[in-house]
C-alpha atoms as a PDB file:
ATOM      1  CA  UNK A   1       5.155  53.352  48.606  1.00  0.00           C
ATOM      2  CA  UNK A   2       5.128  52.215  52.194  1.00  0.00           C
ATOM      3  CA  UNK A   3       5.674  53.459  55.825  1.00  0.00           C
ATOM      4  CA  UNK A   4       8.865  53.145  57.498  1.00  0.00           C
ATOM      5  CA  UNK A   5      10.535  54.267  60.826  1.00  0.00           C
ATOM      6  CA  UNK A   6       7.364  54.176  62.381  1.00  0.00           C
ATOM      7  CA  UNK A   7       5.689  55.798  59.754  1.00  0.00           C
ATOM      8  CA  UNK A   8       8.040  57.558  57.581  1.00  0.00           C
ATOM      9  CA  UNK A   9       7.277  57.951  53.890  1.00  0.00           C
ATOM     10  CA  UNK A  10       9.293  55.863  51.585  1.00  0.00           C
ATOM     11  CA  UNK A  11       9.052  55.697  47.796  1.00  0.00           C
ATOM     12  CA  UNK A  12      10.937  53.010  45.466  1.00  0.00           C
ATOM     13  CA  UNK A  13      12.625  55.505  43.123  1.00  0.00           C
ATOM     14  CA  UNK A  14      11.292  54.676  39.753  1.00  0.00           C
ATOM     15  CA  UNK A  15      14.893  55.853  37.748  1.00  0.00           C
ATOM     16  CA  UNK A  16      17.488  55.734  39.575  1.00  0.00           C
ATOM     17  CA  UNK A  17      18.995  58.963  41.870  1.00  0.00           C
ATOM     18  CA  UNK A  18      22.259  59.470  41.125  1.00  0.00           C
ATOM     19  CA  UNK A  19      21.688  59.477  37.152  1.00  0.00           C
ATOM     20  CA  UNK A  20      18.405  62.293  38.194  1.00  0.00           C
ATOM     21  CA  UNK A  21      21.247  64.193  40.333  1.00  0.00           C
ATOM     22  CA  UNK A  22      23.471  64.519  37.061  1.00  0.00           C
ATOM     23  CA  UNK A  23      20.835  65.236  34.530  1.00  0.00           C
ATOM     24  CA  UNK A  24      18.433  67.735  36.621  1.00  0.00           C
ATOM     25  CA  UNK A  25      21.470  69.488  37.782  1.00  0.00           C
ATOM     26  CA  UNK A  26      22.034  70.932  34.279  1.00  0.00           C
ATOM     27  CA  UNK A  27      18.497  71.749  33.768  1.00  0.00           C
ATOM     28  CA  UNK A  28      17.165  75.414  34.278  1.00  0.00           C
ATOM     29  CA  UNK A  29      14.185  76.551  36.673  1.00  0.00           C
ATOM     30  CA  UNK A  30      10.900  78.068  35.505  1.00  0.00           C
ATOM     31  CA  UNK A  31      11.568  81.876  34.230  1.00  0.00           C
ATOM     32  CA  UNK A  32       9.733  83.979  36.612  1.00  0.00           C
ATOM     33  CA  UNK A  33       8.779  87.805  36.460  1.00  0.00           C
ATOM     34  CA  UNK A  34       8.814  90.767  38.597  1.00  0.00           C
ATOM     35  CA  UNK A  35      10.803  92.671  40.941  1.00  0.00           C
ATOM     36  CA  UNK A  36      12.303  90.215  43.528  1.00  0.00           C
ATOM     37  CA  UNK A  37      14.583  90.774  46.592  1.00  0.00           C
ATOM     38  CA  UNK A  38      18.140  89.656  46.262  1.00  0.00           C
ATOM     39  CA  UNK A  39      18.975  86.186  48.014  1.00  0.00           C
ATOM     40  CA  UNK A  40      20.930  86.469  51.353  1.00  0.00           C
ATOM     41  CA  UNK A  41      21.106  82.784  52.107  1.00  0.00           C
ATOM     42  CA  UNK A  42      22.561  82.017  55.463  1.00  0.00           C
ATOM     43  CA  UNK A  43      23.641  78.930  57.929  1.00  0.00           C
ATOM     44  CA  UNK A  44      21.002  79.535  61.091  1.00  0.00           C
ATOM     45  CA  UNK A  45      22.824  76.994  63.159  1.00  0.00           C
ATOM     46  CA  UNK A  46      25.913  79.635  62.431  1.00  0.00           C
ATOM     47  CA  UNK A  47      23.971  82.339  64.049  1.00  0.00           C
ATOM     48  CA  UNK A  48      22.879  80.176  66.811  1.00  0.00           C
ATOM     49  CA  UNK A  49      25.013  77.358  68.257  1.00  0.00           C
ATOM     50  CA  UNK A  50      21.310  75.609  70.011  1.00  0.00           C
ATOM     51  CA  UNK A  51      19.931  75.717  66.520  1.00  0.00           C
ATOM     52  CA  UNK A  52      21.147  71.960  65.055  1.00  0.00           C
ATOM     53  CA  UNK A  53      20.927  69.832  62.264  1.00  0.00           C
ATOM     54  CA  UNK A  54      19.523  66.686  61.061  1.00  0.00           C
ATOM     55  CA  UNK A  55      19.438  66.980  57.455  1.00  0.00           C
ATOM     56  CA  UNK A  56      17.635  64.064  56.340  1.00  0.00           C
ATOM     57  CA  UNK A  57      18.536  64.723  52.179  1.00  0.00           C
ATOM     58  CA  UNK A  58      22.348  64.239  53.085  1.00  0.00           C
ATOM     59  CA  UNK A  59      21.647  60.718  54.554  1.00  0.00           C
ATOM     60  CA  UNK A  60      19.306  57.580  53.342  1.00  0.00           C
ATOM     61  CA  UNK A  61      17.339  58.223  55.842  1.00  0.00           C
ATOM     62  CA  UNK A  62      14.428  60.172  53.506  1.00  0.00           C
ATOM     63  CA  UNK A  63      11.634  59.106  51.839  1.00  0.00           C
ATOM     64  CA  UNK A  64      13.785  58.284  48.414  1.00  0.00           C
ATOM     65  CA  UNK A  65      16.223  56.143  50.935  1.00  0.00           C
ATOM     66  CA  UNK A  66      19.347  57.662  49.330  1.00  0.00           C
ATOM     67  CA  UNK A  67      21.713  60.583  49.715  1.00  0.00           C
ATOM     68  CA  UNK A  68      20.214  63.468  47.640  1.00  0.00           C
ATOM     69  CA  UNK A  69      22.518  66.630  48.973  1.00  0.00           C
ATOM     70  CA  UNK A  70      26.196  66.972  48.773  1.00  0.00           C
ATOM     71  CA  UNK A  71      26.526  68.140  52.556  1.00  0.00           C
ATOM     72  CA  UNK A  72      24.395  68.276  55.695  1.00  0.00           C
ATOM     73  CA  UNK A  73      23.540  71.820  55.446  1.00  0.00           C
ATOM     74  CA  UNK A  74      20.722  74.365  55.965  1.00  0.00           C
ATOM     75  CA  UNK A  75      20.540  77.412  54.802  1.00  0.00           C
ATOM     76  CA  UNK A  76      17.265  80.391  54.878  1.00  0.00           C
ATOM     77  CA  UNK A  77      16.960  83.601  53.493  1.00  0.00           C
ATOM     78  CA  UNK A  78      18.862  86.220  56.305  1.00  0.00           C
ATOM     79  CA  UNK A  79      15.193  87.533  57.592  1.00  0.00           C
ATOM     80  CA  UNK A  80      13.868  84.144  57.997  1.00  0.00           C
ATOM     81  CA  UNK A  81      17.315  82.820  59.576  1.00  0.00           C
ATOM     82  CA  UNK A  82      16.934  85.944  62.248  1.00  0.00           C
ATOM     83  CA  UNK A  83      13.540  85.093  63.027  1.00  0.00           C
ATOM     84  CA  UNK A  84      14.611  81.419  63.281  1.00  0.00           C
ATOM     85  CA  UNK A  85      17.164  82.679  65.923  1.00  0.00           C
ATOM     86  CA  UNK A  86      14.751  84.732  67.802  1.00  0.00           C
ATOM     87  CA  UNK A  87      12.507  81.965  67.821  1.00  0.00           C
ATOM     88  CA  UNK A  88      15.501  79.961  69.463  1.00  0.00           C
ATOM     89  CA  UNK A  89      15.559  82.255  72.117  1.00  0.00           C
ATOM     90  CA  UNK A  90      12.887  81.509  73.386  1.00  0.00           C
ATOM     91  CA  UNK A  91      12.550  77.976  73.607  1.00  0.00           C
ATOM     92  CA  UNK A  92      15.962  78.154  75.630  1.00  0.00           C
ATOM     93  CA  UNK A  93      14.451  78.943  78.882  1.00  0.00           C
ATOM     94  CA  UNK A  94      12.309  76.079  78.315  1.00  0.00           C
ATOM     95  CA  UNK A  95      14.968  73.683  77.873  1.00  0.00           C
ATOM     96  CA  UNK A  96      14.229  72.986  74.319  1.00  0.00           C
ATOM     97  CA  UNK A  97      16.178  73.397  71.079  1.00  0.00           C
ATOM     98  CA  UNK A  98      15.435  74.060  67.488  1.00  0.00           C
ATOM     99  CA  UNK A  99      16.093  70.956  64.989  1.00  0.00           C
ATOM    100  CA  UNK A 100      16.514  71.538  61.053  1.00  0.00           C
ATOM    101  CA  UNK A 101      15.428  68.574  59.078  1.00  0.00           C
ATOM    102  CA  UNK A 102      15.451  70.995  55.319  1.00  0.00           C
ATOM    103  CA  UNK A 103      15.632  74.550  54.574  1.00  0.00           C
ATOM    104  CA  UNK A 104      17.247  76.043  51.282  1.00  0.00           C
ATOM    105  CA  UNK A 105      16.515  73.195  48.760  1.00  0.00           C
ATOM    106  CA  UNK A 106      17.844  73.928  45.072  1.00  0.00           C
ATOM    107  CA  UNK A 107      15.456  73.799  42.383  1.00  0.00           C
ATOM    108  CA  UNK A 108      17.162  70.765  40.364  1.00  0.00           C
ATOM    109  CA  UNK A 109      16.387  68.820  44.196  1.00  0.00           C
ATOM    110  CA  UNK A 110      12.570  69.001  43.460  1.00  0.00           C
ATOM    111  CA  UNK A 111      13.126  68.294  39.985  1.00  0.00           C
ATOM    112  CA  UNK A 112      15.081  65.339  40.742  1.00  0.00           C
ATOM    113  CA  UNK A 113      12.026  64.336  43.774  1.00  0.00           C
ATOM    114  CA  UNK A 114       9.561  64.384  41.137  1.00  0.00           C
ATOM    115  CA  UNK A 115      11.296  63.022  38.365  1.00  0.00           C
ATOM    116  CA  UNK A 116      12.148  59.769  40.785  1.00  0.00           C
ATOM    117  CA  UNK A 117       8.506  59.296  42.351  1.00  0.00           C
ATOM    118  CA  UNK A 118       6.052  57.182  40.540  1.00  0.00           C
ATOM    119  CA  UNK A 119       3.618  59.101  39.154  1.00  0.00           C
ATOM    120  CA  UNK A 120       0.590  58.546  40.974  1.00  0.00           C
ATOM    121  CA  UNK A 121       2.825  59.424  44.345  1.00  0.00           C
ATOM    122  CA  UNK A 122       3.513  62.737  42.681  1.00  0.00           C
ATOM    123  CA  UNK A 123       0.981  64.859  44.688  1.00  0.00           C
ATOM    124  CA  UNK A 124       3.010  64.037  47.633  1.00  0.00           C
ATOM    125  CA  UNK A 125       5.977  66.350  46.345  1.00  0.00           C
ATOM    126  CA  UNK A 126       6.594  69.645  44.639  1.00  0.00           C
ATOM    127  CA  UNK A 127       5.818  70.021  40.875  1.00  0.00           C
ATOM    128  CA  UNK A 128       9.196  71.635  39.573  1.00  0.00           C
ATOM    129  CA  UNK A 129       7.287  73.678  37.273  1.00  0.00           C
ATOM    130  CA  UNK A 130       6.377  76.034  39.866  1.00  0.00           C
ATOM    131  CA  UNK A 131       8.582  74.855  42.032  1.00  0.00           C
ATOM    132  CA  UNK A 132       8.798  75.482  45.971  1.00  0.00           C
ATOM    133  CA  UNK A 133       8.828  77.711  48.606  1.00  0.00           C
ATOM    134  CA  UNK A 134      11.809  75.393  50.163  1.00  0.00           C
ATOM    135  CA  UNK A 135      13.733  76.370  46.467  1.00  0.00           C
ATOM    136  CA  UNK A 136      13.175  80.346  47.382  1.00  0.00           C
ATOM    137  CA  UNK A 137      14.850  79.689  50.763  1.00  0.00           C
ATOM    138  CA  UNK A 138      12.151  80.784  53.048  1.00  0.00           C
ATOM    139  CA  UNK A 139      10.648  77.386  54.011  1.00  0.00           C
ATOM    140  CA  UNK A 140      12.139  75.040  56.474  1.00  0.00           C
ATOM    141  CA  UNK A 141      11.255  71.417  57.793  1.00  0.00           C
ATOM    142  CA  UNK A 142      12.232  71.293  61.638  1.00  0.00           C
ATOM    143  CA  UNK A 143      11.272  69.872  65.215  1.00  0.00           C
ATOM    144  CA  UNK A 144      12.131  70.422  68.657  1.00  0.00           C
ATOM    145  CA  UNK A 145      14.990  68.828  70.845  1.00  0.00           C
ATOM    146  CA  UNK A 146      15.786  68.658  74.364  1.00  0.00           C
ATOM    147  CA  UNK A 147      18.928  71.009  75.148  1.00  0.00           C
ATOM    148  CA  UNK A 148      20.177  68.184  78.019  1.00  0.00           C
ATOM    149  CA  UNK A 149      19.875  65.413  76.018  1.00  0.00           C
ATOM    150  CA  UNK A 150      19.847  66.223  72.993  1.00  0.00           C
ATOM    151  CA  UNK A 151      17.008  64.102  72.123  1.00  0.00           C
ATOM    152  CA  UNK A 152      14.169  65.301  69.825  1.00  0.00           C
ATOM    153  CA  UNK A 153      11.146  65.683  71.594  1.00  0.00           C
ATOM    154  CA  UNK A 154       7.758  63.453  70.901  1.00  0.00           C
ATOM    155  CA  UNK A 155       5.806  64.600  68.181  1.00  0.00           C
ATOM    156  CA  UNK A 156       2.366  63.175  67.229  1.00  0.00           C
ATOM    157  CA  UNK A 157       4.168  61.666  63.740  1.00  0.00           C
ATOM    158  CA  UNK A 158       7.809  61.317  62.773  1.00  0.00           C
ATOM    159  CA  UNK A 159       9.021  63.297  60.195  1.00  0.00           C
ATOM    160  CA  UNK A 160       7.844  63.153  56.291  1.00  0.00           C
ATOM    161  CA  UNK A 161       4.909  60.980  57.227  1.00  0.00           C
ATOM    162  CA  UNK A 162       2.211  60.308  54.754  1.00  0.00           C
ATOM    163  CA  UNK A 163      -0.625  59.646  57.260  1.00  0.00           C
ATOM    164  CA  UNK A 164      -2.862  62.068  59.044  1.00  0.00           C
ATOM    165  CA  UNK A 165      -0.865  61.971  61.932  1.00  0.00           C
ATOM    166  CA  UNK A 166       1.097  64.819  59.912  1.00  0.00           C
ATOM    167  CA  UNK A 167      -1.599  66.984  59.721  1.00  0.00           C
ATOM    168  CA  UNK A 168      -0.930  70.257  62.044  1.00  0.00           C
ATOM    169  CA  UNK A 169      -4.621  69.981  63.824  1.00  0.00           C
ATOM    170  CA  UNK A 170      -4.537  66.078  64.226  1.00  0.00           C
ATOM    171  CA  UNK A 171      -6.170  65.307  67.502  1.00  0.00           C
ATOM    172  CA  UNK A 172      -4.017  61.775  68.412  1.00  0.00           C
ATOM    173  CA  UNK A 173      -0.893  61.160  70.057  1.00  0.00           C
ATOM    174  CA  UNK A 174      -0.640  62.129  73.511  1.00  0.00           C
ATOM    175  CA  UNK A 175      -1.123  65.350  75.396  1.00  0.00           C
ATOM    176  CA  UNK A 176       2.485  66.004  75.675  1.00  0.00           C
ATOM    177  CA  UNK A 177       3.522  65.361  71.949  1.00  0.00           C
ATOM    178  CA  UNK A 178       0.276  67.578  71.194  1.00  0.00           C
ATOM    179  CA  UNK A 179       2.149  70.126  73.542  1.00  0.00           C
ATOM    180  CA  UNK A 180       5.227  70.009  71.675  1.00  0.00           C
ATOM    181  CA  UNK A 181       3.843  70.497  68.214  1.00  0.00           C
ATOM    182  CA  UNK A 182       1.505  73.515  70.142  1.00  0.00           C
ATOM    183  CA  UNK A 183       4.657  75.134  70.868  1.00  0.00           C
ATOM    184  CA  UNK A 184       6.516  74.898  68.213  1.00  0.00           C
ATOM    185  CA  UNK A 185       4.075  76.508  65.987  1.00  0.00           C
ATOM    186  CA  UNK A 186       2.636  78.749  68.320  1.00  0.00           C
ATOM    187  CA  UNK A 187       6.720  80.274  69.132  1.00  0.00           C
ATOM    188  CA  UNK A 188       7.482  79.522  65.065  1.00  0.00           C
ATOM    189  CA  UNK A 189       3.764  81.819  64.037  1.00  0.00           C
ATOM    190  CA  UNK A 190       5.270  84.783  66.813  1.00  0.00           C
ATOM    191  CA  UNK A 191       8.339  85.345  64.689  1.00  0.00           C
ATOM    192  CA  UNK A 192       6.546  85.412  60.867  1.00  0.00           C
ATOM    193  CA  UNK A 193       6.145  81.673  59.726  1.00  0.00           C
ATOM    194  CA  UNK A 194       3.094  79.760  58.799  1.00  0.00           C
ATOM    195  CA  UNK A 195       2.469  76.190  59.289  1.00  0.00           C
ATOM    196  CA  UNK A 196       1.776  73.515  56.170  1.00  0.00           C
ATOM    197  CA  UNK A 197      -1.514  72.322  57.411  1.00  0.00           C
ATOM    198  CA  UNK A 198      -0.599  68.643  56.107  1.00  0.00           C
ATOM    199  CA  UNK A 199       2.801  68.778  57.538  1.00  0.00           C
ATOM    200  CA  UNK A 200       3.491  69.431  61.198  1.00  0.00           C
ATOM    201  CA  UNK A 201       7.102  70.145  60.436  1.00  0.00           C
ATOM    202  CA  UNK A 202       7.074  72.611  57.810  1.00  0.00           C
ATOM    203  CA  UNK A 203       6.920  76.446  57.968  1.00  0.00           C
ATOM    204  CA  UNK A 204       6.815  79.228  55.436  1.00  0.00           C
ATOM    205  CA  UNK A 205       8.151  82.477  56.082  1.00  0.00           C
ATOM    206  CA  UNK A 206       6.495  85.922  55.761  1.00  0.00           C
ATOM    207  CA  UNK A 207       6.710  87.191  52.369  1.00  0.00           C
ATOM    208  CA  UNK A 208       8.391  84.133  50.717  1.00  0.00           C
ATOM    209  CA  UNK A 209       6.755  85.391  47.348  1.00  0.00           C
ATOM    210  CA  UNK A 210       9.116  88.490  47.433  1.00  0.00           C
ATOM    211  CA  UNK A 211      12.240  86.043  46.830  1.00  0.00           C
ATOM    212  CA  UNK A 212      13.104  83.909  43.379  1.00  0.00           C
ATOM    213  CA  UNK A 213      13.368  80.185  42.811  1.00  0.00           C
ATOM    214  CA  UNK A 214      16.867  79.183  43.584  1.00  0.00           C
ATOM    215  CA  UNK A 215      18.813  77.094  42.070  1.00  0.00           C
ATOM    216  CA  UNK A 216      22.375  77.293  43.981  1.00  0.00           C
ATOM    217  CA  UNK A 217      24.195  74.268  44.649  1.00  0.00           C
ATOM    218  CA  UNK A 218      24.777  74.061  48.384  1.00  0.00           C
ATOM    219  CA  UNK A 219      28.974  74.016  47.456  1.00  0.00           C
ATOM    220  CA  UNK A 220      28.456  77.469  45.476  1.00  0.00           C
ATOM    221  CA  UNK A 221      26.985  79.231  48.468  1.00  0.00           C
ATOM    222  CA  UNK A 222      29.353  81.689  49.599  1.00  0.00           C
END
């Protein structure tokens, strides 16, 4: 395990991806019970064009330092998508945009993160047997970006970094990455989400517990 891009986590895979990808992909999630709502998963940067992607899973540039997805793609559960969008709205008049690093994540995805991290890492990803908010589609990893330049904007830590730098309350970095991070998760909290205290980035919907672990390839989601 080290840093990398200024801080990013990386973790040497300890069997290799690709064979994880074809073996967890036939694998089952944890049965759950109760009464859950059926899954509306939708594209938010199809609902609004300022909404864009940077899907780190669908390039080497994650903390497993291979391609994990089969397309750069994010998709939410329709109410969180809409509040997404809303949330969009009003960064606009600021200048600033809304940048998806994950969202939807199948289930055999965590399976495969844990199954490939060594296993004193392992508290640093989701345990597959009761796997994540991001497989229930109503979690999503995401920054700002300017709207001119189409830049991201400064954040106290880059993204999936294992330092406190990623906590949401750190006190570093400068006043205006500080700023950012304030308004993201101040606009984000307005519209239903909640913010992962360890991770800056990552925000769980309003009643995420009402919708079933997913495990929907990307390609199958229609």
């Amino acid at each position: 395990m080290g840093p990398a891009d200024g801080g990013q986590l990386r973790l040497r895979p300890v069997r290799p991806v690709a064979e994880l990808l074809r073996v967890d992909r036939a694998l089952r999630p944890p049965a759950e019970s109760g009464a859950f709502v059926a899954p509306d998963l939708v594209q938010p940067s199809r609902l609004d064009t300022t909404i864009r992607l940077d899907i780190r899973y669908a390039t080497t540039n994650n903390f497993l330092g291979t391609v994990v997805y089969s397309s750069a793609r994010a998709f939410l559960q329709r109410p969180a998508a809409l509040a997404l969008v809303r949330a969009a709205r009003v960064l606009r008049p600021l200048g600033l945009g809304i940048l998806i690093h994950d969202a939807y994540r199948p289930w055999y995805v965590t399976k495969v993160f844990w199954d490939a991290t060594p296993a004193e890492s392992r508290w640093l990803v989701a345990d597959p047997a009761r796997g994540s908010k991001h497989n229930r589609g109503a979690a999503v990893d995401l920054t700002l970006y300017d709207l001119a330049t189409g830049m991201p904007v400064e954040m106290p830590s880059t993204y999936d970094e294992a330092t406190p730098r990623a906590l949401s309350d750190y006190p570093g970095g400068t006043s205006r990455q500080r700023w950012h991070r304030a308004l993201l998760r101040r606009v984000l909290e307005a519209e239903g989400f909640t913010v992962n205290p360890s991770e800056w980035w990552h925000f769980d919907f309003r009643g995420w517990e009402r919708y079933q672990i997913l495990n929907v390839p990307f390609e199958d989601i229609r």
